[in-house]
Protein backbone atom coordinates (compact mmCIF):
# COMPACT_ATOMS: atom_id res chain seq x y z
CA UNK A 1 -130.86 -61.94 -80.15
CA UNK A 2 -127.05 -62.58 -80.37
CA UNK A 3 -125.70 -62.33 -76.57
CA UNK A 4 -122.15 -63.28 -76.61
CA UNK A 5 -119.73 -63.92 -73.46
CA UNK A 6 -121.92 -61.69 -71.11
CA UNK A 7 -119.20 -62.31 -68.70
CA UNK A 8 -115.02 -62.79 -68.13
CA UNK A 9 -114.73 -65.46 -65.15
CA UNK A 10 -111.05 -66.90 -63.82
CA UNK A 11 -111.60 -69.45 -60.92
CA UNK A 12 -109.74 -69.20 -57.92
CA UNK A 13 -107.87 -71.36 -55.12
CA UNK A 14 -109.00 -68.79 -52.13
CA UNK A 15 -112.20 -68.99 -50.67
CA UNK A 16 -112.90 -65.15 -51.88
CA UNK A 17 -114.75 -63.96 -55.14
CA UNK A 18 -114.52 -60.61 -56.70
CA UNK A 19 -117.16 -59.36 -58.34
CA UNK A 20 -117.00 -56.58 -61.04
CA UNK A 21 -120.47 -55.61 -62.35
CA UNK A 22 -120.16 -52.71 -64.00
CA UNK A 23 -116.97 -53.04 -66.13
CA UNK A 24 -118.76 -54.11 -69.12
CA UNK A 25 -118.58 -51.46 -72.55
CA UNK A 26 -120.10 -53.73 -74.88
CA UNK A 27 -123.75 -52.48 -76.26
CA UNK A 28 -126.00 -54.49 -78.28
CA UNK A 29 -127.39 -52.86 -81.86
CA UNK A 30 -130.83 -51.71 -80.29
CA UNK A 31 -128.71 -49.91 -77.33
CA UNK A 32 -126.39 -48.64 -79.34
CA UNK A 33 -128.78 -47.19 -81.77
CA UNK A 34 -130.45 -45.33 -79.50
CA UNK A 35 -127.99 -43.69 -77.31
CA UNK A 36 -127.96 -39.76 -76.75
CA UNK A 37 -124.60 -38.02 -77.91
CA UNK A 38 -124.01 -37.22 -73.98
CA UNK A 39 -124.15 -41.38 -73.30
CA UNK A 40 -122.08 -42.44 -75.89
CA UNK A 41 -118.79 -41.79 -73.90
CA UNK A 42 -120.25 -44.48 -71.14
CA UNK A 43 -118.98 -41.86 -68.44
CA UNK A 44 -121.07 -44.43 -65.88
CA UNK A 45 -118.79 -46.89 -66.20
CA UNK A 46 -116.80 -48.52 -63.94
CA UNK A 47 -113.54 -47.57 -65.52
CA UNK A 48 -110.08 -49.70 -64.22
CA UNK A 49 -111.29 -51.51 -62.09
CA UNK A 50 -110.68 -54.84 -63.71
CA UNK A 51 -106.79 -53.36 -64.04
CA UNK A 52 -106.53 -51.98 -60.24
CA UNK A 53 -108.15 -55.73 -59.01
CA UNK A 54 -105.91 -57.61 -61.42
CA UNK A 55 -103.21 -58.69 -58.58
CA UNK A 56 -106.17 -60.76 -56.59
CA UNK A 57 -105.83 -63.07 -59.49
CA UNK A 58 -102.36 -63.75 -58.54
CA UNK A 59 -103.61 -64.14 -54.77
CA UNK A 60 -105.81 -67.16 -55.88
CA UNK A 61 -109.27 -65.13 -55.80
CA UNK A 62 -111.57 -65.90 -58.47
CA UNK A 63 -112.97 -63.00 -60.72
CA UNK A 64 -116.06 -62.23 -62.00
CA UNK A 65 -116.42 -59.44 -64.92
CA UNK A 66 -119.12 -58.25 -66.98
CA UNK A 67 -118.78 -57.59 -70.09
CA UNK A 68 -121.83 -55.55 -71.45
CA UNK A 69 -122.56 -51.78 -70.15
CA UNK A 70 -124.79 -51.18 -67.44
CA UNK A 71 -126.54 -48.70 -70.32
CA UNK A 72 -128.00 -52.29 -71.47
CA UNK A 73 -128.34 -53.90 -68.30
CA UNK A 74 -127.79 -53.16 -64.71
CA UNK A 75 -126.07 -56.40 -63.51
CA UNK A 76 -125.45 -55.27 -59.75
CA UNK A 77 -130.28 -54.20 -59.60
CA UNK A 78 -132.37 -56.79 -58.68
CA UNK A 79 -134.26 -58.21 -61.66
CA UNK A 80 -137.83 -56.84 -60.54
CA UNK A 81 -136.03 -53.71 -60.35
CA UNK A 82 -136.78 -52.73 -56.93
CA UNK A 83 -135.07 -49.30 -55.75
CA UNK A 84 -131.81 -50.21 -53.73
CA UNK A 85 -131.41 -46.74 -52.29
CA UNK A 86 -134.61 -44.23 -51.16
CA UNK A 87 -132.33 -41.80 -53.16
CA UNK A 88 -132.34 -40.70 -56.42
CA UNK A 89 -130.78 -43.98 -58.19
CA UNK A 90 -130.50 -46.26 -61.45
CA UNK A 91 -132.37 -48.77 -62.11
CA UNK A 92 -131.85 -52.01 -64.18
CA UNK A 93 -132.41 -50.68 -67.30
CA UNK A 94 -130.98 -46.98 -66.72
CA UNK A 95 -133.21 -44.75 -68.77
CA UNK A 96 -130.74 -41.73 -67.46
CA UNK A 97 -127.57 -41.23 -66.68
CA UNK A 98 -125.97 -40.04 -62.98
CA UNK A 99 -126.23 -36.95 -63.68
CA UNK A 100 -129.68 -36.99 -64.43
CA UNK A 101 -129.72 -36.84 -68.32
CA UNK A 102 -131.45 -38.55 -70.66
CA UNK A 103 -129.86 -42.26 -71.97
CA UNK A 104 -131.42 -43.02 -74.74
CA UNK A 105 -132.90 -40.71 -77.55
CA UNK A 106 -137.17 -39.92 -77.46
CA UNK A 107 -138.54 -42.89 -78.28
CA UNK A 108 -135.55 -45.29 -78.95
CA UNK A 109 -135.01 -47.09 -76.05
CA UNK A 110 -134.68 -50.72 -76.10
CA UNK A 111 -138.39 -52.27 -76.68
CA UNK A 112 -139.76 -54.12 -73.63
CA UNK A 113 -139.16 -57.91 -75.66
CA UNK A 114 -135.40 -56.74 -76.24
CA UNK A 115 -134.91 -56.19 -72.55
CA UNK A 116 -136.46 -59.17 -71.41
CA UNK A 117 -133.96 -60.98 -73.60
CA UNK A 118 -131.32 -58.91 -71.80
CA UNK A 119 -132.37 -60.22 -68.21
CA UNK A 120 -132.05 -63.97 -69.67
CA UNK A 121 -129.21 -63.58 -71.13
CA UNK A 122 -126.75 -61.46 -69.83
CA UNK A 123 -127.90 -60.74 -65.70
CA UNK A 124 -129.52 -64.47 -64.88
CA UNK A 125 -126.10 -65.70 -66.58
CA UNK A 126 -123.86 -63.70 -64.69
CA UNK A 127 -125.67 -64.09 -61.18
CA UNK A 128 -126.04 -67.95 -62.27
CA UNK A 129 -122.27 -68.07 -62.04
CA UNK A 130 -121.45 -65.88 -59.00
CA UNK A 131 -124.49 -68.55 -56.88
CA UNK A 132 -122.43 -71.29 -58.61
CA UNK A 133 -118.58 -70.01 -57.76
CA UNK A 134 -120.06 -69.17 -54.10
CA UNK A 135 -121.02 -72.69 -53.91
CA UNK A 136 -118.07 -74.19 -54.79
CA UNK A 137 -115.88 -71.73 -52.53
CA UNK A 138 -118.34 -72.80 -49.86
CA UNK A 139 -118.19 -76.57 -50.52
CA UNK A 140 -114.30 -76.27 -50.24
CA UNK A 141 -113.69 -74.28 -48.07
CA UNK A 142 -116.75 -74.05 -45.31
CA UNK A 143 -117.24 -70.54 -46.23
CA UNK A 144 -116.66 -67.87 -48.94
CA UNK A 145 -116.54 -64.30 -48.77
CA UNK A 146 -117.69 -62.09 -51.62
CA UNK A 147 -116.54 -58.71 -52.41
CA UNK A 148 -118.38 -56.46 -54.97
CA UNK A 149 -115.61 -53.89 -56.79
CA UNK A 150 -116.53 -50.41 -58.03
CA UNK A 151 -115.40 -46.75 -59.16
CA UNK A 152 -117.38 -43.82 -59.39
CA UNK A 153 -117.28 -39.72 -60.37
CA UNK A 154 -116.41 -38.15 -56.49
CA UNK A 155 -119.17 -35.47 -57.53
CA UNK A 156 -122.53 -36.24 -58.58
CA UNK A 157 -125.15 -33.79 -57.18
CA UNK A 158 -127.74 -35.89 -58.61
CA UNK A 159 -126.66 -38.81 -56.12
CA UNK A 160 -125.29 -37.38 -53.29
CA UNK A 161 -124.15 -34.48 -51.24
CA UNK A 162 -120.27 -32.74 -51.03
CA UNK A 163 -117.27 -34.98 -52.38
CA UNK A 164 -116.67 -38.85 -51.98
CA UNK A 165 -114.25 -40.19 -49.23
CA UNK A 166 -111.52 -41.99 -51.86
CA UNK A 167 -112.66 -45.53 -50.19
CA UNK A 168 -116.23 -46.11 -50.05
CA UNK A 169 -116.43 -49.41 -48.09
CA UNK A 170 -120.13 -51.23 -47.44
CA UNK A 171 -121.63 -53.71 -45.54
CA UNK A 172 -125.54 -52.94 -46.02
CA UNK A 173 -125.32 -51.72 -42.46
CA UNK A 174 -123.44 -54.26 -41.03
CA UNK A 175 -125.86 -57.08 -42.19
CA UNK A 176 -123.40 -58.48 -44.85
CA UNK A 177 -120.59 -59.78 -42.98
CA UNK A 178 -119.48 -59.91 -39.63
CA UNK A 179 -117.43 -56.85 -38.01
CA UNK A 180 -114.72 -58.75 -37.75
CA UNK A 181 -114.19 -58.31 -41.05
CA UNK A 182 -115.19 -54.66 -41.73
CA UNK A 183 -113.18 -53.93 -38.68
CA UNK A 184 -109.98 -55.08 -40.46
CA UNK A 185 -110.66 -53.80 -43.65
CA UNK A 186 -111.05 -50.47 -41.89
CA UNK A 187 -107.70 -50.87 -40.20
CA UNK A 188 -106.35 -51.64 -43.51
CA UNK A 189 -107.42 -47.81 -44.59
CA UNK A 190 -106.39 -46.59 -41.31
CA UNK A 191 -102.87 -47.74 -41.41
CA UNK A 192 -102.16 -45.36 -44.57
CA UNK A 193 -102.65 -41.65 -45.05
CA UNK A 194 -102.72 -41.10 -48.69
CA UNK A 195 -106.34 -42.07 -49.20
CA UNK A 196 -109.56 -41.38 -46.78
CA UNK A 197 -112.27 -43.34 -46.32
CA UNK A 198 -115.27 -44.29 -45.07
CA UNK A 199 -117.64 -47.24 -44.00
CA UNK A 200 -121.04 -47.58 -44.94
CA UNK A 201 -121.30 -44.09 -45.99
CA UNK A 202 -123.36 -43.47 -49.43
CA UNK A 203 -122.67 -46.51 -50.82
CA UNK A 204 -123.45 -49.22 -48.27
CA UNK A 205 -123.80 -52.30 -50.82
CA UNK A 206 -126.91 -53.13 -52.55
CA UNK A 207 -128.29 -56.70 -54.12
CA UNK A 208 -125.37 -58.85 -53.63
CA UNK A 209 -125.85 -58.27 -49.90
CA UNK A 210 -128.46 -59.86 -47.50
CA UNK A 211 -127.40 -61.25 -44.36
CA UNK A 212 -125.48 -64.60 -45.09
CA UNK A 213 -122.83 -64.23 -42.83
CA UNK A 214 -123.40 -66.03 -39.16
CA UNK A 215 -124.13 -64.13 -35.99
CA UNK A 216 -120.96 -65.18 -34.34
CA UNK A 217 -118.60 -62.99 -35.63
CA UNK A 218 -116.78 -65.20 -37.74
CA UNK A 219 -117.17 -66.64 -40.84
CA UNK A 220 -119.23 -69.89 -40.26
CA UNK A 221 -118.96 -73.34 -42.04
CA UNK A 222 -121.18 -72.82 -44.85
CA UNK A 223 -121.89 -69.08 -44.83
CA UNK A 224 -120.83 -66.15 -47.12
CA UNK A 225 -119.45 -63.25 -45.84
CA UNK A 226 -119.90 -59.92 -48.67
CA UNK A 227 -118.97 -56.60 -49.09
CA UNK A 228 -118.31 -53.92 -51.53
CA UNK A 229 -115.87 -51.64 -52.31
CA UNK A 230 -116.45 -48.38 -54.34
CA UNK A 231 -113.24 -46.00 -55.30
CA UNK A 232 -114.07 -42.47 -56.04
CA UNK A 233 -112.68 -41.28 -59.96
CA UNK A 234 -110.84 -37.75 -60.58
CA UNK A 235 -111.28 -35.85 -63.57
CA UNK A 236 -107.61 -35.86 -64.30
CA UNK A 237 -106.69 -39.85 -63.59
């Protein structure tokens, strides 16, 4: 199996780490193969985000992109593909798309041996690297906060109720970072009025997001903080 560069990855000088997951358009032969006409267009991607995050480079935050679809590989599921949502979800090795349609064509899915190969070498690579970038941003630092970057359709029966808030900021409940920090990302939406937004609504964060951060409020010397951010996508941007 020929797996090249399953990720993009520029180090940074501040002790913060964006991670884009599901970015990635590149499809291996047995993927691409058997793709319905409908999945083709990758409509599930996370389209821009690479472009709209492209100015925390410049702050000094490293990046982390992946580069194949999530139609081969789910990067941002856990690898024994537990459900991160009770909801009607994707899993890490999406069979259908949002909206509920098929992925692949009858009987042309990816074989179980091709998939395996997947998971070794293009997800443990890229969560390999984000462990090893946290480490070093804690090692330097005391402490590193990780934020996980998404887009998404603002309609999707098949997910969720109504229309997306623009902002879709999550925490896993609160158990991901301190409120400190949610607080002032909140106040960040707050001081504007072109966008609306919302914390820990649908999207609340999912595998990158256990509690790591330390009781106290504040980041503490050798804890990471994490969060993710999901943007809601018009039809006509």
């Amino acid at each position: 199996m020929m797996i090249r560069d399953p990720f993009e990855f520029q180090s940074g000088q501040l002790p913060l780490l964006i991670s884009i997951p599901h970015a990635g358009t590149r499809l291996t032969p047995a993927v691409e193969k058997g793709l319905t006409d409908e999945a083709r267009p990758l409509q599930d991607t996370d389209w821009h985000i690479p472009r709209l995050y492209d100015f925390t480079r410049a702050m000094g935050a490293s990046v982390l992109v992946g580069n194949y679809s999530r139609l081969v590989i789910d990067l941002n599921r856990p690898a024994d593909d537990k459900p991160l949502y009770t909801t009607a979800t994707t899993g890490l090795f999406p069979d259908v798309l949002f909206d509920g349609r098929p992925s692949f064509l009858p009987d042309a899915a990816p074989s179980d041996e091709e998939r395996a190969g997947y998971l070794q070498n293009i997800w443990q690579p890229y969560h390999q690297q984000l462990q090893n970038e946290l480490a070093r941003l804690k090692a330097q630092h005391g402490y590193a906060l990780l934020f996980d970057a998404h887009s998404i359709a603002s309609v999707i029966p098949r997910l969720f109720d109504g229309k997306l808030p623009d902002l879709n900021l999550g925490t896993n409940g609160g158990e991901s970072c301190p409120a400190s920090l949610s607080d002032r990302l909140v106040t960040c939406c707050q001081q504007q009025q072109q966008f609306s937004h919302v914390l820990n609504g649908r999207f609340k964060g999912g595998l990158h997001y256990p509690r790591l951060w330390s009781p106290a409020g504040t980041p503490a010397r050798g804890t990471v903080g994490a969060g993710a951010g999901e943007l809601y996508v018009r039809a006509d941007i």
